[in-house]
PDB file of N, CA and C in Angstrom:
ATOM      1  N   UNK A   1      34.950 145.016  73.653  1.00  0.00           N
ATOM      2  CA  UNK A   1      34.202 143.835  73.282  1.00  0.00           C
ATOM      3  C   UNK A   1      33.273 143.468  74.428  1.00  0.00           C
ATOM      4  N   UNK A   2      32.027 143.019  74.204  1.00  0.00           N
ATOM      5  CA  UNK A   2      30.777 142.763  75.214  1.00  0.00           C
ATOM      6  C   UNK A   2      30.438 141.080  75.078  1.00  0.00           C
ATOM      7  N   UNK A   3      30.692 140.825  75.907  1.00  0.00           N
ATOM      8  CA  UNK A   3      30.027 139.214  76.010  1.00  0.00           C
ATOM      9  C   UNK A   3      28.221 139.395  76.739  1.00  0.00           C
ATOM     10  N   UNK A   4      28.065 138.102  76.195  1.00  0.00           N
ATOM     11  CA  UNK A   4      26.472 137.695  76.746  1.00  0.00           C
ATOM     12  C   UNK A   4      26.608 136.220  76.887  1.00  0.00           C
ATOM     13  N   UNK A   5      26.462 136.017  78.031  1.00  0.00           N
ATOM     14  CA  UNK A   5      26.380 134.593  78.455  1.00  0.00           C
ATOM     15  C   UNK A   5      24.519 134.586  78.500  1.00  0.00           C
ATOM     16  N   UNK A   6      24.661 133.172  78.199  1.00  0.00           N
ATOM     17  CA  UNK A   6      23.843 132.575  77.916  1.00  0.00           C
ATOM     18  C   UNK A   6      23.169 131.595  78.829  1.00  0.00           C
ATOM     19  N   UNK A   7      22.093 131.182  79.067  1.00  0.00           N
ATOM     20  CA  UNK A   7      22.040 130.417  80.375  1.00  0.00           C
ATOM     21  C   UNK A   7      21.478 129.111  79.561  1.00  0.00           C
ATOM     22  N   UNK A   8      22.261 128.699  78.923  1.00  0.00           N
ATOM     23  CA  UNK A   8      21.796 126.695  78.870  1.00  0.00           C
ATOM     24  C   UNK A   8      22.642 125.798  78.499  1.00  0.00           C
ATOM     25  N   UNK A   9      22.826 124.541  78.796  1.00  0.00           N
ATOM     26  CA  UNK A   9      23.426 123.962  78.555  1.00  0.00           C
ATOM     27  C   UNK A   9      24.016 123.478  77.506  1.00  0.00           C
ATOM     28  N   UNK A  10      24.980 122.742  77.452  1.00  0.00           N
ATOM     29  CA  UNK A  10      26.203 122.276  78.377  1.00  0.00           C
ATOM     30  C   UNK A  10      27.089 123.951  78.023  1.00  0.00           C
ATOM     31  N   UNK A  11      27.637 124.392  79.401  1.00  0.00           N
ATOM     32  CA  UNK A  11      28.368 125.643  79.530  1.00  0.00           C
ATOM     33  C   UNK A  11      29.394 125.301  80.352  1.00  0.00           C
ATOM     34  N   UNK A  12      30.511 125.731  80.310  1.00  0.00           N
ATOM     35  CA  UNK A  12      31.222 125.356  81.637  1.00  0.00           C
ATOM     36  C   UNK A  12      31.200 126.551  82.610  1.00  0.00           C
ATOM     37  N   UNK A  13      31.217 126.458  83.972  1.00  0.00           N
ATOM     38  CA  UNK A  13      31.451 127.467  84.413  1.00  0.00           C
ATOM     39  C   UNK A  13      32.858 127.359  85.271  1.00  0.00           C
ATOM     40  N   UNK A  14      33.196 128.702  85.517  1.00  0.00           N
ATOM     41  CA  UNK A  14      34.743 128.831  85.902  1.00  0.00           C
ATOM     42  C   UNK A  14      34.125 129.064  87.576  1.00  0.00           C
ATOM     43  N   UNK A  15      34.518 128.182  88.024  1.00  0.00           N
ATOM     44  CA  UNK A  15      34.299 128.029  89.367  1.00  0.00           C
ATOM     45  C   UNK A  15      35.246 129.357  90.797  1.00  0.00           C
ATOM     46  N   UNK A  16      36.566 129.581  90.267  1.00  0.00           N
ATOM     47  CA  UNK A  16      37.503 129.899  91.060  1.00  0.00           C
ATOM     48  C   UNK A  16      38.077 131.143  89.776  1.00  0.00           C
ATOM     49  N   UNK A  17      38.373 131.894  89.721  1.00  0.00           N
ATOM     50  CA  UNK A  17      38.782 132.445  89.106  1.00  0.00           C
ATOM     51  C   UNK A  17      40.371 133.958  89.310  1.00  0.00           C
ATOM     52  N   UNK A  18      41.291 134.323  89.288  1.00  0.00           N
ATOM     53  CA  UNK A  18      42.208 134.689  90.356  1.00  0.00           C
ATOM     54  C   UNK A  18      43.271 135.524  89.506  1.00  0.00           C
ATOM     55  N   UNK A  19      43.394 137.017  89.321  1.00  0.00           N
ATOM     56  CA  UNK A  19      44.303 137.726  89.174  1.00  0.00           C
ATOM     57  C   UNK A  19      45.840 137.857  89.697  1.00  0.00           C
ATOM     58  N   UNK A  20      47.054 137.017  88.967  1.00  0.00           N
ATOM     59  CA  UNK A  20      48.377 136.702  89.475  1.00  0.00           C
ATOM     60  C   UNK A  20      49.171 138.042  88.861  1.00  0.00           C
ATOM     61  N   UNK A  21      49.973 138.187  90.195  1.00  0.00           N
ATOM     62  CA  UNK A  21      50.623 139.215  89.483  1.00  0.00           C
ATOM     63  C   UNK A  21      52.014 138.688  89.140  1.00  0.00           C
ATOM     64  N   UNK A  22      53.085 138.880  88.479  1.00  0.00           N
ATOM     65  CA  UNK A  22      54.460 138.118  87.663  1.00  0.00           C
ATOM     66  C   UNK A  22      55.267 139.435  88.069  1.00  0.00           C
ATOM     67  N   UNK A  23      56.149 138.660  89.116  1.00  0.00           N
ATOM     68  CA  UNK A  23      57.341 139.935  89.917  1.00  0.00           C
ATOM     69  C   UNK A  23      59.101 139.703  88.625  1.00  0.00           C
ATOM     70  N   UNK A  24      58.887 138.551  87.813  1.00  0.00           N
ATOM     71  CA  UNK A  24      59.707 138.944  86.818  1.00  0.00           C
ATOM     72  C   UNK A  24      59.323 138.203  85.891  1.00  0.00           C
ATOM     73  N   UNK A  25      59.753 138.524  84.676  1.00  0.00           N
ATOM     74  CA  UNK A  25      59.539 138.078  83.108  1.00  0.00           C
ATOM     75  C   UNK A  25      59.979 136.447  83.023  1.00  0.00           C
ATOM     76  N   UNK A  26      59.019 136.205  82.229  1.00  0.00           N
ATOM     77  CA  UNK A  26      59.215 134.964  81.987  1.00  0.00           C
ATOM     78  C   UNK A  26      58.075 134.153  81.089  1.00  0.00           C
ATOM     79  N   UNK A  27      57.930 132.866  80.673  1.00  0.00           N
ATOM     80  CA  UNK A  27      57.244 132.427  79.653  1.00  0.00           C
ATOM     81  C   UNK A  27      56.239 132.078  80.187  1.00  0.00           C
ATOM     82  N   UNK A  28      54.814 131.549  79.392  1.00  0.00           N
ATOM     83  CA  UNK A  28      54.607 130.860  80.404  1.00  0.00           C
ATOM     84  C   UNK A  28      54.851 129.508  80.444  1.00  0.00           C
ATOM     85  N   UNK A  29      55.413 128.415  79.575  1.00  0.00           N
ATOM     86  CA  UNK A  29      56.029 127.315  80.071  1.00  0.00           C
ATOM     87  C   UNK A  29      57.014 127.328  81.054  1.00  0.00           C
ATOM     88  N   UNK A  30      57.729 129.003  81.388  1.00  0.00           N
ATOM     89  CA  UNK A  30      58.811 128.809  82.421  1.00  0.00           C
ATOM     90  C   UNK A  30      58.217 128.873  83.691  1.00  0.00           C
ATOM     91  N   UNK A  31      56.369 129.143  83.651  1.00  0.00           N
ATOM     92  CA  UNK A  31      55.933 129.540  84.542  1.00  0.00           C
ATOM     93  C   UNK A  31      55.212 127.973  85.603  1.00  0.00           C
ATOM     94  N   UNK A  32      55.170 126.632  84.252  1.00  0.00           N
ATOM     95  CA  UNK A  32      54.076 125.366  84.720  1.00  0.00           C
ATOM     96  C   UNK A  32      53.462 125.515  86.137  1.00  0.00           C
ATOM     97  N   UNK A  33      52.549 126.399  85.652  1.00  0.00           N
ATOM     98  CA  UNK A  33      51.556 126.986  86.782  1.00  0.00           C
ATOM     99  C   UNK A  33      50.256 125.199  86.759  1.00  0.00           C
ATOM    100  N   UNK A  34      49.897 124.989  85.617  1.00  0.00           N
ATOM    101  CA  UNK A  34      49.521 123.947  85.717  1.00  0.00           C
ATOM    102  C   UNK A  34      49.778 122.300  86.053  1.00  0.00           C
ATOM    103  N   UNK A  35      50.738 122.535  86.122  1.00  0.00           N
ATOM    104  CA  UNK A  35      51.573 121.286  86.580  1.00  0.00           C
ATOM    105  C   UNK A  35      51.633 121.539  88.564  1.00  0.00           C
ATOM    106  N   UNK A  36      52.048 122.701  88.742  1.00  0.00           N
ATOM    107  CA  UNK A  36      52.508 122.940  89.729  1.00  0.00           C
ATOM    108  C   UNK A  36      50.785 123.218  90.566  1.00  0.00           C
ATOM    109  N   UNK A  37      50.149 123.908  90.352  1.00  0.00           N
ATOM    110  CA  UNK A  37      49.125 124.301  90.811  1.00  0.00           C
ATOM    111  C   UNK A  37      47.681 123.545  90.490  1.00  0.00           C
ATOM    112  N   UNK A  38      47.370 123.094  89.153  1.00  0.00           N
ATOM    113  CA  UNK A  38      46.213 123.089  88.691  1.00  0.00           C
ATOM    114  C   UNK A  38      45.524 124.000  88.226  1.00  0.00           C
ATOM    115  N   UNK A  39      45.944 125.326  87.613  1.00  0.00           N
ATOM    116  CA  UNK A  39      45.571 126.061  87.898  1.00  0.00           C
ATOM    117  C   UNK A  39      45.578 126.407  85.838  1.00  0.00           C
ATOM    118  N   UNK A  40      44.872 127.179  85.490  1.00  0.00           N
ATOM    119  CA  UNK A  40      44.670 127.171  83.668  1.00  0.00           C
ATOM    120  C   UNK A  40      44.608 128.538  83.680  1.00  0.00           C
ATOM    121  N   UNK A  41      45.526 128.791  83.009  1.00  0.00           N
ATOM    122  CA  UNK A  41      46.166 130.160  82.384  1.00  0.00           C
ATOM    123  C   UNK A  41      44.789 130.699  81.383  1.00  0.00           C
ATOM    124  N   UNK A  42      43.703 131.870  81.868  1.00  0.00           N
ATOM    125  CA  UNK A  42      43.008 132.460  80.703  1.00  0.00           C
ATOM    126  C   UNK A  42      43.657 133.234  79.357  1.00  0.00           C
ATOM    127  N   UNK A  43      44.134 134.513  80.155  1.00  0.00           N
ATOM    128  CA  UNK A  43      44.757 135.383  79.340  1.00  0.00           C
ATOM    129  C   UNK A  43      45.239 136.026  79.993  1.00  0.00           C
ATOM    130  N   UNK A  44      46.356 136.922  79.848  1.00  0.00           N
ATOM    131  CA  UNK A  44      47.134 137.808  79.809  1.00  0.00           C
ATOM    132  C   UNK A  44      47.128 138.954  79.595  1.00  0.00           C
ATOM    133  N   UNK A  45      46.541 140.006  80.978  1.00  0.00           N
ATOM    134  CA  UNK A  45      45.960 141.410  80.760  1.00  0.00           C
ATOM    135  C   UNK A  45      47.359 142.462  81.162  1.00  0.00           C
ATOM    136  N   UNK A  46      47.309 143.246  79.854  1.00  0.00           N
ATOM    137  CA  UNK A  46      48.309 144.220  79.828  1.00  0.00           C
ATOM    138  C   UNK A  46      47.378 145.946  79.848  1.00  0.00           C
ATOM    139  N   UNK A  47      47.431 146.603  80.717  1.00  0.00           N
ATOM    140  CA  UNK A  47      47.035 147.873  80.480  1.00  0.00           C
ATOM    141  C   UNK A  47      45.496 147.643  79.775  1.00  0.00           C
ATOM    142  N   UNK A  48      44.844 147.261  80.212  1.00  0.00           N
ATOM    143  CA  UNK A  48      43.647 146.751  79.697  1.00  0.00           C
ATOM    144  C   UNK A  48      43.245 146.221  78.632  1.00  0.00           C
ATOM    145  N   UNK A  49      44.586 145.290  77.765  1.00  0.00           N
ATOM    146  CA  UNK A  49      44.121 144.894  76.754  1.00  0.00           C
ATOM    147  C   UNK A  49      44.158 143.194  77.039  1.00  0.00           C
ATOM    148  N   UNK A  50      43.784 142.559  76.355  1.00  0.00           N
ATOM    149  CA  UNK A  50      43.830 141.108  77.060  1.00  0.00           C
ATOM    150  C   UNK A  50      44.251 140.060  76.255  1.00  0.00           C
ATOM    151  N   UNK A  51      45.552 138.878  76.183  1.00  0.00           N
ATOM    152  CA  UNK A  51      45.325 138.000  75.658  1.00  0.00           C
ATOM    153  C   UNK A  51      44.766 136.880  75.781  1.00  0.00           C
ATOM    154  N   UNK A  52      43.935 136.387  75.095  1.00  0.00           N
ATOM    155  CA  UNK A  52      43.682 135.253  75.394  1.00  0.00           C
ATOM    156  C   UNK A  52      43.982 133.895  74.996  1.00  0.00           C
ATOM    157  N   UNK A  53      44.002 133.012  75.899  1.00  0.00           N
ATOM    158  CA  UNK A  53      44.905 131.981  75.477  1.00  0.00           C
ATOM    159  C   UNK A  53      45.794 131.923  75.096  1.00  0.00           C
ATOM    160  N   UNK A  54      46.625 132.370  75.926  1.00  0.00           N
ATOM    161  CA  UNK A  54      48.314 132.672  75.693  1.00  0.00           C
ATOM    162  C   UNK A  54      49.096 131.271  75.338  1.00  0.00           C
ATOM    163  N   UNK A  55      49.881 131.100  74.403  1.00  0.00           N
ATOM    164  CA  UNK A  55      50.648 130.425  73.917  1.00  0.00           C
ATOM    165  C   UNK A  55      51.813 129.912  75.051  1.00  0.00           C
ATOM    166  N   UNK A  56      52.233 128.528  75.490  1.00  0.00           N
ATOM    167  CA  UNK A  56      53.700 128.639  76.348  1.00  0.00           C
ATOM    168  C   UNK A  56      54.953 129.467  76.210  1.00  0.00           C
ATOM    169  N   UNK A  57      54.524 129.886  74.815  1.00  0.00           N
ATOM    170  CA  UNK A  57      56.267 130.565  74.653  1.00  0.00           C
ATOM    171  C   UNK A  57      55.678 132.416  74.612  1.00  0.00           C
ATOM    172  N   UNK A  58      54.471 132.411  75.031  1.00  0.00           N
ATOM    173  CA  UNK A  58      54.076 133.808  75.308  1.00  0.00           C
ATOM    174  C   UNK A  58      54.731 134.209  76.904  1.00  0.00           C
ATOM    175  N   UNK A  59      55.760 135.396  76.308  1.00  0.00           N
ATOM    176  CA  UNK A  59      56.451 135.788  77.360  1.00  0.00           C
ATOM    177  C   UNK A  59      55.431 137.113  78.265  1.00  0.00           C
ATOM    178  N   UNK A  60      55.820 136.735  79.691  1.00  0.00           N
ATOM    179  CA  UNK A  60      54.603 137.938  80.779  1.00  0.00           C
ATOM    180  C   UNK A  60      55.887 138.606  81.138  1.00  0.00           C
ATOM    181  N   UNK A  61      55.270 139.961  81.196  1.00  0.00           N
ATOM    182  CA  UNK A  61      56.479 141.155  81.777  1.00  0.00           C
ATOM    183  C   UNK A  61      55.726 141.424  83.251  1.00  0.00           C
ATOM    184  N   UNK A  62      56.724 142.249  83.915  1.00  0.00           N
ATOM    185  CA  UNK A  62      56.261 142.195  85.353  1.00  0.00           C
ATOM    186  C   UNK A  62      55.290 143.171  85.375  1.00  0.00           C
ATOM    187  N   UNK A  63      54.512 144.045  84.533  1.00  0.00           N
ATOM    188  CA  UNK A  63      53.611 145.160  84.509  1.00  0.00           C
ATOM    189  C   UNK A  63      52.436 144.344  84.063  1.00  0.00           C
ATOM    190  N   UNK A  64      52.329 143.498  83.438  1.00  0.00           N
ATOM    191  CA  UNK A  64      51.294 142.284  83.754  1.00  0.00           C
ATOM    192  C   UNK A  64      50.693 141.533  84.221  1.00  0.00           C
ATOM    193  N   UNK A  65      49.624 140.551  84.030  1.00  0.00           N
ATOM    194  CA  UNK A  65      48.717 140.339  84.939  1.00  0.00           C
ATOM    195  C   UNK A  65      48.101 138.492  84.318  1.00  0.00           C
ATOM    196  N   UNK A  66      48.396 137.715  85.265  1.00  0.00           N
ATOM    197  CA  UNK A  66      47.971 136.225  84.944  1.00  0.00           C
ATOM    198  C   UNK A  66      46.532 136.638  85.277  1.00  0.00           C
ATOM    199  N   UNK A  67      45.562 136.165  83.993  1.00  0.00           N
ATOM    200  CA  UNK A  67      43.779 135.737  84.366  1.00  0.00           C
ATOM    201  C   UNK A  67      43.755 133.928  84.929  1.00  0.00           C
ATOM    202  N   UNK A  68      43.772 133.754  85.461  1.00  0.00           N
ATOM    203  CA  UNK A  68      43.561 132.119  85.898  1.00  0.00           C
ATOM    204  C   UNK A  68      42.186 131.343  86.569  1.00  0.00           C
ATOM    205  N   UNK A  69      41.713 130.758  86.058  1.00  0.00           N
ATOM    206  CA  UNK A  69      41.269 129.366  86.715  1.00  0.00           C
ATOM    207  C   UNK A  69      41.496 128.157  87.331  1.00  0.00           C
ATOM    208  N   UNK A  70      41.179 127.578  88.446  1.00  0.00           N
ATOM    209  CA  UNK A  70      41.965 126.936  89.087  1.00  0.00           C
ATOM    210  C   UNK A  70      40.562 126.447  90.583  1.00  0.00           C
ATOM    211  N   UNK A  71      41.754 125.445  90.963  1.00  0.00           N
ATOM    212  CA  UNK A  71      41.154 124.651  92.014  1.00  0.00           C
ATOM    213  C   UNK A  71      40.922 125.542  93.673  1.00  0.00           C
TER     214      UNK A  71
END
């Protein structure tokens, strides 16, 4: 899939952006990365496929990969 950004307004842009790696399984509500960090869960890249906007009760295995935005 190919994106094209667009240059006009109102857009948000992702200021900070940060590949987490998950050393064991778990949800991501078990993870309240946002509570704890500030930090907004994109998607969830497995072997190059990607979810996006992962659900809280979307479980990450440790061969996975947090997409995040954040402060």
């Amino acid at each position: 899939m190919k994106y094209q950004f667009l240059n006009r307004a109102p857009f948000l842009i992702l200021a900070h952006v940060e590949t987490l790696e998950i050393k064991h399984s778990a949800t991501i509500g078990d993870l309240d990365l946002w509570r704890k960090t500030g930090c907004t869960i994109l998607s969830v890249k497995n072997k190059g496929h990607y979810s996006l906007n992962p659900a809280a009760d979307f479980i990450i295995n440790s061969e996975e990969r947090l997409i995040c935005n954040g402060k």
